[in-house]
N, C-alpha and C. Protein backbone atom coordinates (compact mmCIF):
# COMPACT_ATOMS: atom_id res chain seq x y z
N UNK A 1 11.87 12.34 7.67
CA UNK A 1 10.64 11.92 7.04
C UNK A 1 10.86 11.64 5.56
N UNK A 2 11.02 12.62 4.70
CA UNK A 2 11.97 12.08 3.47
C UNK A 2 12.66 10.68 3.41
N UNK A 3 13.61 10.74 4.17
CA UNK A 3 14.27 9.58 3.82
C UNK A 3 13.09 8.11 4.16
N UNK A 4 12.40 8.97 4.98
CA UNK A 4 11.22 7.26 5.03
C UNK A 4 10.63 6.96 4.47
N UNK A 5 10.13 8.27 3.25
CA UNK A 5 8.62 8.16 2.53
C UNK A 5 10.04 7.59 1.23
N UNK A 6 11.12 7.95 0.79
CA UNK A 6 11.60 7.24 0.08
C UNK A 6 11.60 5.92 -0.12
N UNK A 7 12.23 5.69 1.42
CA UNK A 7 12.47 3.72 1.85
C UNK A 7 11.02 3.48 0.92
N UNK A 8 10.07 3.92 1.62
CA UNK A 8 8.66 3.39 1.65
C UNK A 8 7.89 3.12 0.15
N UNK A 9 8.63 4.53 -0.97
CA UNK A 9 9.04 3.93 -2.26
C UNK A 9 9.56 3.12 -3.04
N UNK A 10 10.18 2.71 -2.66
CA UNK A 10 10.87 1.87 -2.94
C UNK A 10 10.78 0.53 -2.38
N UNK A 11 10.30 -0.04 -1.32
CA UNK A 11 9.68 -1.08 -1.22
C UNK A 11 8.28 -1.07 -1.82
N UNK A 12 7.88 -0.34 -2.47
CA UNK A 12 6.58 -0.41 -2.72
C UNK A 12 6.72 -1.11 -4.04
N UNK A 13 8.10 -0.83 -5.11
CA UNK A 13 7.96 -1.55 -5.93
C UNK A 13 7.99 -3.20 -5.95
N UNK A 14 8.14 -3.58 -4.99
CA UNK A 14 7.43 -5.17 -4.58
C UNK A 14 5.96 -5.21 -4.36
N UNK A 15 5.21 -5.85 -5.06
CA UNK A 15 3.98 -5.47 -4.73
C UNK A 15 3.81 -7.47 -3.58
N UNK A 16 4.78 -8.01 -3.60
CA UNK A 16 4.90 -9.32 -3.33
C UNK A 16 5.39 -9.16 -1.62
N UNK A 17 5.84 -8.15 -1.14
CA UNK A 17 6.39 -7.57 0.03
C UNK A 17 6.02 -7.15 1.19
N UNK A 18 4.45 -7.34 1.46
CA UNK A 18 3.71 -5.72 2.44
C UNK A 18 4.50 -6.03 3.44
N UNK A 19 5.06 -6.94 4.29
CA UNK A 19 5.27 -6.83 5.35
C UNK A 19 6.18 -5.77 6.09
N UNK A 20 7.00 -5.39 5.12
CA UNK A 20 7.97 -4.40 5.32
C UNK A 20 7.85 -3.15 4.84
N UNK A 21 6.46 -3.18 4.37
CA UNK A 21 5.99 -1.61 3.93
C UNK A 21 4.86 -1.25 5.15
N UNK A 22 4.54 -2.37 5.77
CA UNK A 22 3.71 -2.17 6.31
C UNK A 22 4.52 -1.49 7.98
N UNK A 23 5.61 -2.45 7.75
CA UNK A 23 6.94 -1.98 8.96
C UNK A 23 7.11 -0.58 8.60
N UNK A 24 7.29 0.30 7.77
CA UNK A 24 7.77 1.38 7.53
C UNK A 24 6.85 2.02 7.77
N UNK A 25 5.81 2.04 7.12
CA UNK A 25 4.78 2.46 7.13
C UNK A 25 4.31 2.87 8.98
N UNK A 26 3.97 2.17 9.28
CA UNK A 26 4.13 1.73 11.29
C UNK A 26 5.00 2.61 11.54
N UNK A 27 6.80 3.04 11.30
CA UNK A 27 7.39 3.60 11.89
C UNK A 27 7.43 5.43 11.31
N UNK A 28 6.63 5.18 10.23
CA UNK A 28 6.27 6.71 9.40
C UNK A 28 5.15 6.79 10.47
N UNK A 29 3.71 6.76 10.74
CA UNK A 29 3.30 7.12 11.69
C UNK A 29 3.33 7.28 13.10
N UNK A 30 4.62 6.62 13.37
CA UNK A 30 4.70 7.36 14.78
C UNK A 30 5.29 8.32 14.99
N UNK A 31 6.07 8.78 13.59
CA UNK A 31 6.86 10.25 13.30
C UNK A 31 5.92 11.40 13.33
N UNK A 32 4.51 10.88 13.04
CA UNK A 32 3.53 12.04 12.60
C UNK A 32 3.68 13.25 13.74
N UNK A 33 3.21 12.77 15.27
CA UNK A 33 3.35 13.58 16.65
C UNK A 33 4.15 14.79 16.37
N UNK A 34 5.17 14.41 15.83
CA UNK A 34 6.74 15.55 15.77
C UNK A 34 6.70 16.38 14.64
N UNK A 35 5.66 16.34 14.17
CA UNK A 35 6.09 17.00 12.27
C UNK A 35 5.75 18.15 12.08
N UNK A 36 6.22 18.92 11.56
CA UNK A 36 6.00 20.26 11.35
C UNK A 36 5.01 20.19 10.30
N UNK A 37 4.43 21.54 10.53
CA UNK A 37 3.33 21.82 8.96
C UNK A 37 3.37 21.90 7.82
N UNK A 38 4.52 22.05 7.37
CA UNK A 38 5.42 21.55 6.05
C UNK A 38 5.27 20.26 6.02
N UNK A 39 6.04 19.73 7.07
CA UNK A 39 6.13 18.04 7.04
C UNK A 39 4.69 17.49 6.92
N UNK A 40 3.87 17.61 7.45
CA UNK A 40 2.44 17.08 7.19
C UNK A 40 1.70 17.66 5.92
N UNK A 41 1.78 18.97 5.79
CA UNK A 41 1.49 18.73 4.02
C UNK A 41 2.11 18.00 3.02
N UNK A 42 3.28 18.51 3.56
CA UNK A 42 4.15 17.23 2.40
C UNK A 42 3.86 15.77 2.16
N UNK A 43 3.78 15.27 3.59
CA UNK A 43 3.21 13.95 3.88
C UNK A 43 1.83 13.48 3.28
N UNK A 44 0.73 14.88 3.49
CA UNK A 44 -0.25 14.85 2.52
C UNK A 44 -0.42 13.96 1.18
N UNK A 45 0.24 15.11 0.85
CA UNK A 45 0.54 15.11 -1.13
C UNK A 45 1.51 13.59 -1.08
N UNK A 46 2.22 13.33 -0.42
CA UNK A 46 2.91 11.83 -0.56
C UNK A 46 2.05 10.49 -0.46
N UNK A 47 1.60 10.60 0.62
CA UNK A 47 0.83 9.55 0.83
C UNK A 47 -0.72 9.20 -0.20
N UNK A 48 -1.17 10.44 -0.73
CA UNK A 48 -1.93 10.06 -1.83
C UNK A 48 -1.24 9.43 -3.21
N UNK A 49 -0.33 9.82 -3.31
CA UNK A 49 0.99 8.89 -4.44
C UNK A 49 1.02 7.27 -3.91
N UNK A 50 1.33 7.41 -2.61
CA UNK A 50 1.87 5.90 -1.86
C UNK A 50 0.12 5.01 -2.12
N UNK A 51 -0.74 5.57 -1.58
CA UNK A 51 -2.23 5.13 -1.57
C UNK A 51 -2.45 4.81 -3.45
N UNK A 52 -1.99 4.87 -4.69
CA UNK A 52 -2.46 4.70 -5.74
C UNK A 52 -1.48 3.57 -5.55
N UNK A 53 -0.46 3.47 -5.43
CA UNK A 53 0.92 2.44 -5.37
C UNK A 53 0.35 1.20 -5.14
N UNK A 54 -0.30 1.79 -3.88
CA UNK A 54 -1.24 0.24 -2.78
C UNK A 54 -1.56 -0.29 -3.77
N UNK A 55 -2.82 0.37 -4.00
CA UNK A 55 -4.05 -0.25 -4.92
C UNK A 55 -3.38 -0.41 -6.36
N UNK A 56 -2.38 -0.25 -7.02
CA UNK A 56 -1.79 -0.70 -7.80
C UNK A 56 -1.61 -2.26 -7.77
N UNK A 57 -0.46 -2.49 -6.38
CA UNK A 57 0.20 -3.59 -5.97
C UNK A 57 -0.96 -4.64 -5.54
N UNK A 58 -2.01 -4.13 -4.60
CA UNK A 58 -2.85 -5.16 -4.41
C UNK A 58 -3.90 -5.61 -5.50
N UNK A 59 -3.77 -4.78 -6.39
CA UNK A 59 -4.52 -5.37 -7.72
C UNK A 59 -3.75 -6.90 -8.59
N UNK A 60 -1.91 -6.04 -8.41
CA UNK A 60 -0.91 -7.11 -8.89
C UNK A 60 -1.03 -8.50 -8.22
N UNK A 61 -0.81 -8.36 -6.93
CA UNK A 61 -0.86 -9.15 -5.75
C UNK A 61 -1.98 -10.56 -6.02
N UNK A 62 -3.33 -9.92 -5.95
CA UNK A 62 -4.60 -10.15 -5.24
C UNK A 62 -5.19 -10.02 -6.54
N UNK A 63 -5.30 -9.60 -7.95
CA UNK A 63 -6.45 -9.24 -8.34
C UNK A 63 -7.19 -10.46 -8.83
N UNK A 64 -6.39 -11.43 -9.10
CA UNK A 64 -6.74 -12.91 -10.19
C UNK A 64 -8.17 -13.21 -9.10
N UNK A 65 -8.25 -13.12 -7.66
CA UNK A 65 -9.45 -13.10 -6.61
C UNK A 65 -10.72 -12.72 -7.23
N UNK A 66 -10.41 -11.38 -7.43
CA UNK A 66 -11.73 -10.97 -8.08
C UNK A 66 -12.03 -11.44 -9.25
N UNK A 67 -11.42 -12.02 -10.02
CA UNK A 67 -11.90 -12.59 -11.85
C UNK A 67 -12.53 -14.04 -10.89
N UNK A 68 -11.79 -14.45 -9.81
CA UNK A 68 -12.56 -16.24 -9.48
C UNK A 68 -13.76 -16.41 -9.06
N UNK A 69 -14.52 -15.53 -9.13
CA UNK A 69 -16.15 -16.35 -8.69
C UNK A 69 -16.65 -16.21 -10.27
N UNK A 70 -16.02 -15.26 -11.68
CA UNK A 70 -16.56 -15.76 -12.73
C UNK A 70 -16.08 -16.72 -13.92
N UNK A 71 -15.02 -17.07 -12.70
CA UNK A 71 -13.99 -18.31 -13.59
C UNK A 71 -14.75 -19.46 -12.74
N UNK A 72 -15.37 -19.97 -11.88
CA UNK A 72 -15.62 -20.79 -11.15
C UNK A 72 -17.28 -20.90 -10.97
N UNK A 73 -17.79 -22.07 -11.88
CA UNK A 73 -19.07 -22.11 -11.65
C UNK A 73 -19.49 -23.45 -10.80
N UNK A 74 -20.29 -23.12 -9.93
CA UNK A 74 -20.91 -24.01 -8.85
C UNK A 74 -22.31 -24.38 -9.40
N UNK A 75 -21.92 -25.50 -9.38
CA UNK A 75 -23.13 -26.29 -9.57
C UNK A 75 -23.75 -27.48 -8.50
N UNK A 76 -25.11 -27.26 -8.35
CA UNK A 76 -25.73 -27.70 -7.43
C UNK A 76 -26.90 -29.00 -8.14
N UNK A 77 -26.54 -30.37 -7.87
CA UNK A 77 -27.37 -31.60 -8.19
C UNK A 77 -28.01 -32.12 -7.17
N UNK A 78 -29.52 -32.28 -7.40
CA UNK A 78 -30.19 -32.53 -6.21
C UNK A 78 -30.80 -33.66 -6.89
């Protein structure tokens, strides 16, 4: 599990990438079934790190979206 939540670091610094975080990500939860109670707290406390990362990257990604409905005025001539 370690070594996945690492991978999973480390692709995260692509915020240009999900597809393969999203792959890891996919193969980190099907590990969950097997994990000890260590391992799932740990996983805890990780995945709230990985979850700020997201919303980091999809801000990088995606954010110029949200500034375009007040960069973009519609005008209506009747």
């Amino acid at each position: 599990m370690r070594e996945r939540l690492k991978r999973l670091k480390q692709l995260l610094t692509d915020p240009f990438k999900p597809e393969e975080v999203l792959k890891e990500l996919e193969e980190l939860l099907k590990e969950i079934p097997q994990m000890k109670r260590e391992e799932l707290l740990e996983l805890e406390e990780e995945m709230t790190k990985i979850k700020g990362i997201l919303e980091r990257n999809f801000h990088i990604a995606l954010g110029w979206l949200e500034e375009l409905p007040k960069k973009i005025k519609f005008e209506r001539k009747v």
